[in-house]
Protein backbone atom coordinates (compact mmCIF):
# COMPACT_ATOMS: atom_id res chain seq x y z
CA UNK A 1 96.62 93.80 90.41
CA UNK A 2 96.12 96.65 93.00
CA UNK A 3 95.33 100.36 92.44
CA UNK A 4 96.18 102.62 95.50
CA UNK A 5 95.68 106.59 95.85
CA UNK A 6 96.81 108.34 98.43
CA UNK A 7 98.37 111.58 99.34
CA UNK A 8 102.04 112.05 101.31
CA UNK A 9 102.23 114.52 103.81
CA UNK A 10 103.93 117.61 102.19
CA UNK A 11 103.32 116.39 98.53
CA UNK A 12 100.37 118.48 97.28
CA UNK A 13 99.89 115.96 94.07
CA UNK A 14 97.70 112.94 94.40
CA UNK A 15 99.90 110.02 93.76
CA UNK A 16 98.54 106.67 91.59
CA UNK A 17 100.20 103.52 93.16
CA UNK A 18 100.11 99.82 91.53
CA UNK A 19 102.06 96.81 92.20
CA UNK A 20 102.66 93.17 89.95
CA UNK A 21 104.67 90.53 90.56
CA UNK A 22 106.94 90.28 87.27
CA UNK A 23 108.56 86.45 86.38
CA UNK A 24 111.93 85.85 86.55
CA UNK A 25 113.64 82.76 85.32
CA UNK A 26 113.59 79.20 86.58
CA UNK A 27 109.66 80.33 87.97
CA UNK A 28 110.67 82.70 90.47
CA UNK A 29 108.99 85.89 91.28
CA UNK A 30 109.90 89.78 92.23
CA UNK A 31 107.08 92.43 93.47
CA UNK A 32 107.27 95.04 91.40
CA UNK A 33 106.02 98.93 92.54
CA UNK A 34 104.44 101.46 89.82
CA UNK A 35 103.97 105.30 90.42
CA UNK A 36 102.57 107.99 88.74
CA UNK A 37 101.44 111.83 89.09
CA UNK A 38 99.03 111.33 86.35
CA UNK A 39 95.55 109.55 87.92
CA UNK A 40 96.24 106.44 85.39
CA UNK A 41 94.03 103.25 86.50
CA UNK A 42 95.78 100.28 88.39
CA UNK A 43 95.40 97.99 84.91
CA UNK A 44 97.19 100.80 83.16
CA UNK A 45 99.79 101.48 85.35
CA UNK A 46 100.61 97.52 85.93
CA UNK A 47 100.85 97.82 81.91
CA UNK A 48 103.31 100.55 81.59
CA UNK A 49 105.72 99.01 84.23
CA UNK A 50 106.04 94.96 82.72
CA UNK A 51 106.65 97.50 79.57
CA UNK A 52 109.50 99.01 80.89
CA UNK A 53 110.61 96.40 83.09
CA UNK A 54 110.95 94.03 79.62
CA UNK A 55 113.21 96.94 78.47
């Protein structure tokens, strides 16, 4: 698990990145990008998106 914050150019609220990799069937993999306006941690963010992407 990563955590990145950054700033875009002509967005005046900080962004909070993450990225997982979420299993698939028959052990295969997909890279999967989280991002929020709220300054969540990396951990936290990873957590809400396997939520959501199990939904």
């Amino acid at each position: 698990m990563t955590e990145l914050k950054t700033a875009l150019t002509g967005i005046e609220v900080p962004l909070a990145v993450s990225w997982f990799w979420l299993k698939r069937s028959e052990g295969k993999r997909k890279l999967r990008f989280v991002v929020s306006t709220y300054s969540y941690s990396g951990v936290y963010l990873v957590r809400l998106g396997r939520q959501r992407a199990r939904h």
